[in-house]
C-alpha atoms as a PDB file:
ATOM      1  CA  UNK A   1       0.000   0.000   0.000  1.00  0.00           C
ATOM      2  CA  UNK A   2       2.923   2.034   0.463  1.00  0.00           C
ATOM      3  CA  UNK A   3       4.418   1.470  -2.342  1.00  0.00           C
ATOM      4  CA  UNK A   4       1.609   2.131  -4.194  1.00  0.00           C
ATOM      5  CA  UNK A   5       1.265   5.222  -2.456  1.00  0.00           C
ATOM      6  CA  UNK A   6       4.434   6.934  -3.232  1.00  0.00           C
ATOM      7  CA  UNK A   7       3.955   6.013  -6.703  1.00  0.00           C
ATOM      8  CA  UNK A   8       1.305   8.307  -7.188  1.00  0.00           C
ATOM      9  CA  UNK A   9       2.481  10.785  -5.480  1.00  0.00           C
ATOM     10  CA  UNK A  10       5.621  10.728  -7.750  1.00  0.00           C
ATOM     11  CA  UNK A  11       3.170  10.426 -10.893  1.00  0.00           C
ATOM     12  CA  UNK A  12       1.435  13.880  -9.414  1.00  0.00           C
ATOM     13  CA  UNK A  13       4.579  15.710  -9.049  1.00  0.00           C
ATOM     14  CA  UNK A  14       5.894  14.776 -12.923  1.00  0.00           C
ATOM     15  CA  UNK A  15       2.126  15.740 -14.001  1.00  0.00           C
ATOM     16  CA  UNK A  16       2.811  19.245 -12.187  1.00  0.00           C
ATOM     17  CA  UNK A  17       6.385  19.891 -13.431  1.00  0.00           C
ATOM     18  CA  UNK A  18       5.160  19.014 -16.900  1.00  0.00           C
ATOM     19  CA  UNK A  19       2.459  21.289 -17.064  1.00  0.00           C
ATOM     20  CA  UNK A  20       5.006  23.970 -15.485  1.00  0.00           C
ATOM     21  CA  UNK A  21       7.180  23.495 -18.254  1.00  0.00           C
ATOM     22  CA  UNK A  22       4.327  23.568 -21.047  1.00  0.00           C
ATOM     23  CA  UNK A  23       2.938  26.856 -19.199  1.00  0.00           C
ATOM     24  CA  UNK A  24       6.686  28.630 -19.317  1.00  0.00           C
ATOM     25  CA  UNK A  25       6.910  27.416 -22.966  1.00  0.00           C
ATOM     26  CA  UNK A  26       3.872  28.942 -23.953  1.00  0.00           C
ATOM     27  CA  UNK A  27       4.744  32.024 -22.268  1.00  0.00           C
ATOM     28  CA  UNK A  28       8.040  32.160 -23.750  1.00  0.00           C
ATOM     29  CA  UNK A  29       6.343  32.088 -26.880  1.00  0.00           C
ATOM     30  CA  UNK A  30       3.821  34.592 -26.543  1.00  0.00           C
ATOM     31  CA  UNK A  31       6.957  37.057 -25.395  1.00  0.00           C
ATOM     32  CA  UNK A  32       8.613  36.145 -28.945  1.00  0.00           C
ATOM     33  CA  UNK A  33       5.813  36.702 -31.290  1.00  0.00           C
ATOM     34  CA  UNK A  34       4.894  40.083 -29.162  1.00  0.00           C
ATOM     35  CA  UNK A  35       8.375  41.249 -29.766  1.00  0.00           C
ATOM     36  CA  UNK A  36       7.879  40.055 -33.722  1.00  0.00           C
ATOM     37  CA  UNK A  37       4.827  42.077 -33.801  1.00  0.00           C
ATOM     38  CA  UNK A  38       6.418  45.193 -32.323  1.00  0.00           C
ATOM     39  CA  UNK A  39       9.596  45.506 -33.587  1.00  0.00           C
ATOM     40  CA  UNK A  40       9.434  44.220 -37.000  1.00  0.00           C
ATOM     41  CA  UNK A  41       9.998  46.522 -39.918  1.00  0.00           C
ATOM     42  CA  UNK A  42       9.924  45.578 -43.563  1.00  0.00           C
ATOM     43  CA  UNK A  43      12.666  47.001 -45.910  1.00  0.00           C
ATOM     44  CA  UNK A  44      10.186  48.213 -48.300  1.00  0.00           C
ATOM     45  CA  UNK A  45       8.942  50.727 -44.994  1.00  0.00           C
ATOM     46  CA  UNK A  46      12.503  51.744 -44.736  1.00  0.00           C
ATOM     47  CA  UNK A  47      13.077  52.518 -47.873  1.00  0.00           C
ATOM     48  CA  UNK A  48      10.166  54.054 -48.706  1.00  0.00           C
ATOM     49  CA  UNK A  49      10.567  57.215 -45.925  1.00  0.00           C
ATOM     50  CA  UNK A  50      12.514  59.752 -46.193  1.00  0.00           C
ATOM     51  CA  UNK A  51      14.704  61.872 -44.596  1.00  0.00           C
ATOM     52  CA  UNK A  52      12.244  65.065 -43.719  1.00  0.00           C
ATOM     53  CA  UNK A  53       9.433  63.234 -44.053  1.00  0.00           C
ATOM     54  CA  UNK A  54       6.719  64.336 -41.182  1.00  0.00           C
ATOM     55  CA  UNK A  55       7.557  62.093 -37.888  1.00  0.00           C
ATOM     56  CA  UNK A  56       4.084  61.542 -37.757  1.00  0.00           C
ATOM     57  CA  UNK A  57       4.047  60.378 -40.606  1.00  0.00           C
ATOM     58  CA  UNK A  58       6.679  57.921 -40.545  1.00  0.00           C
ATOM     59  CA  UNK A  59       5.933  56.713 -36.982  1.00  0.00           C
ATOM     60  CA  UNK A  60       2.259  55.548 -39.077  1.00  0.00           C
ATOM     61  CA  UNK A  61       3.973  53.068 -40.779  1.00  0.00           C
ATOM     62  CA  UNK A  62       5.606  51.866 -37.804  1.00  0.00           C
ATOM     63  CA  UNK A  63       4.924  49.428 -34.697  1.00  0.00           C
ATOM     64  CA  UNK A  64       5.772  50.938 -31.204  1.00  0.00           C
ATOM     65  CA  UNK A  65       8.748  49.393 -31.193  1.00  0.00           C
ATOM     66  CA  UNK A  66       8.754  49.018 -27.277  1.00  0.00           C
ATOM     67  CA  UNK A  67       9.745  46.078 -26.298  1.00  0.00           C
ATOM     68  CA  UNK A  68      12.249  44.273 -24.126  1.00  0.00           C
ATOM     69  CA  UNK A  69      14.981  43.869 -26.963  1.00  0.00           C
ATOM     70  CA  UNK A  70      15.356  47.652 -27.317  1.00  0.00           C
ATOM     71  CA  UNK A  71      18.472  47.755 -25.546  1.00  0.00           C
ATOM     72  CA  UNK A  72      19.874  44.917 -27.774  1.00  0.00           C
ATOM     73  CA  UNK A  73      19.121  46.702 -30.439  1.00  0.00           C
ATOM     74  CA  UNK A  74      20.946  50.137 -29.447  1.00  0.00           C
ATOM     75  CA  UNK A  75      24.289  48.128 -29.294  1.00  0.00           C
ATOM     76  CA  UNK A  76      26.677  48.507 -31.675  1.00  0.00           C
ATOM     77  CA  UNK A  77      24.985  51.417 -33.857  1.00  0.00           C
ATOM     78  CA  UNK A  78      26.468  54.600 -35.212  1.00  0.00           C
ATOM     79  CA  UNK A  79      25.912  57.670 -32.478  1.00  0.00           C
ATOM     80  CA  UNK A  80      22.587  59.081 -32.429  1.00  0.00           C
ATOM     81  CA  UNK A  81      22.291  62.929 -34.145  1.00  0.00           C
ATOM     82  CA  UNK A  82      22.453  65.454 -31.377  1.00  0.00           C
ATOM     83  CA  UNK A  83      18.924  66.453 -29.929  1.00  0.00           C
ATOM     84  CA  UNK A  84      16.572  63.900 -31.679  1.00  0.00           C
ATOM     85  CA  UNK A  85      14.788  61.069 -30.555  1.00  0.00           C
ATOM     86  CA  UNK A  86      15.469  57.620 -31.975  1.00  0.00           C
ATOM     87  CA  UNK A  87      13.396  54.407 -32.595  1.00  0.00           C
ATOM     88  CA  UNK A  88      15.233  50.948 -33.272  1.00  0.00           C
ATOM     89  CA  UNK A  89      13.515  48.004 -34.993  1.00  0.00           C
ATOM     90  CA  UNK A  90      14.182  44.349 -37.332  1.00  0.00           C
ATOM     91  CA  UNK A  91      14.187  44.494 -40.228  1.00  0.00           C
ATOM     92  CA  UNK A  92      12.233  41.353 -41.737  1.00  0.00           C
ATOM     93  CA  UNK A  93      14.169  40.448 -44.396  1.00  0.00           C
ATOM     94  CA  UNK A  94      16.616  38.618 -44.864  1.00  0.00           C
ATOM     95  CA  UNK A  95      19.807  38.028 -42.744  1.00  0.00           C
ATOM     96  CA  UNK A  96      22.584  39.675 -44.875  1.00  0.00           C
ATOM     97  CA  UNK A  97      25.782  37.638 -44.440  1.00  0.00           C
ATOM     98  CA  UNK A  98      24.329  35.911 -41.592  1.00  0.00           C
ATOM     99  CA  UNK A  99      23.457  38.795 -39.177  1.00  0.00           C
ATOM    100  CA  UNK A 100      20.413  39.860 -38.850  1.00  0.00           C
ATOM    101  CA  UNK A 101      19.580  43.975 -40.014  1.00  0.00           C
ATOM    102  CA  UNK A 102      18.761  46.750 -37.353  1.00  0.00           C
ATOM    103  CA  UNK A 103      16.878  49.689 -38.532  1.00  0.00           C
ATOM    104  CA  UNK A 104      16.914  53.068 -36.683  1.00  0.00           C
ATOM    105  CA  UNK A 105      14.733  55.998 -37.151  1.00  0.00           C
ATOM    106  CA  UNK A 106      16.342  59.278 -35.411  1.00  0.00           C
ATOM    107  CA  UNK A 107      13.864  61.783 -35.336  1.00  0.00           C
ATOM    108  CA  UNK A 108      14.104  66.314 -34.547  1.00  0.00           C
ATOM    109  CA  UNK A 109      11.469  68.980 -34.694  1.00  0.00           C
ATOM    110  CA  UNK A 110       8.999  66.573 -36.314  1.00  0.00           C
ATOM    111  CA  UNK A 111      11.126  65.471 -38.791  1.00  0.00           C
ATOM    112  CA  UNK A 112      12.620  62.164 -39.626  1.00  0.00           C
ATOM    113  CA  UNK A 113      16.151  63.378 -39.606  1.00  0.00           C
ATOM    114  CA  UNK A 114      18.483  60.313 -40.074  1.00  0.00           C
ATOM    115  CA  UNK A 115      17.981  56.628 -41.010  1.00  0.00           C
ATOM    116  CA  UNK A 116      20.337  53.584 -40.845  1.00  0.00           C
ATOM    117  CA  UNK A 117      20.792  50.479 -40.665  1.00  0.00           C
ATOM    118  CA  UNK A 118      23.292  48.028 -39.281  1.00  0.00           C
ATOM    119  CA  UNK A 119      23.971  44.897 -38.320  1.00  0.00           C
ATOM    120  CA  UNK A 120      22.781  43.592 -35.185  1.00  0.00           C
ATOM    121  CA  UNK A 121      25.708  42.815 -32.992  1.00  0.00           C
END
């Protein structure tokens, strides 16, 4: 009876650790596809503003960008232009050499006043 005993109680706790694990993997993928979904740019976006061009209206063809991968993103770029505000994104095409593309939008008195891009390091 013992025996029997400890056996489900060993069955219970491997039931609740698996469903842990299935609940942090599901999690873990909700966090990815909500950082897909706001920080995903297509080249043809990037290409297709520029420099001048009203910040509203760039920042329309934009997601919000906010997400925890911003600081990633930040690393390695050229130095922001004095006094603007900057917005970093993917780009969703394809990995050049390997390395996937950053874009960054530096905006100043409601202008888009820089673009580029750079390899995510």
């Amino acid at each position: 009876m013992a025996q029997r005993k400890g056996c489900l109680i060993g069955c219970a706790v491997a039931l609740v650790v698996g469903v842990g694990l299935l609940v942090a993997v599901v999690f873990g993928m909700g966090k990815v596809l909500d950082m897909a979904d706001k920080t995903l740019v297509d080249p043809a976006v990037y290409e297709a503003v520029k420099t001048g061009d009203a910040e509203s209206e760039v920042r329309g063809r934009l997601p919000s960008g906010e997400s925890f991968v911003k600081s990633a993103l930040k690393e390695g770029g050229p130095a922001e232009p004095e006094g603007s505000s900057c917005s970093w994104y993917m780009s969703s095409g394809e990995a050049k050499n390997g390395e996937e593309t950053v874009l960054r939008f530096c905006f100043k008195d409601g202008r888009l006043a820089e673009k580029a891009q750079y390899p995510l390091k």
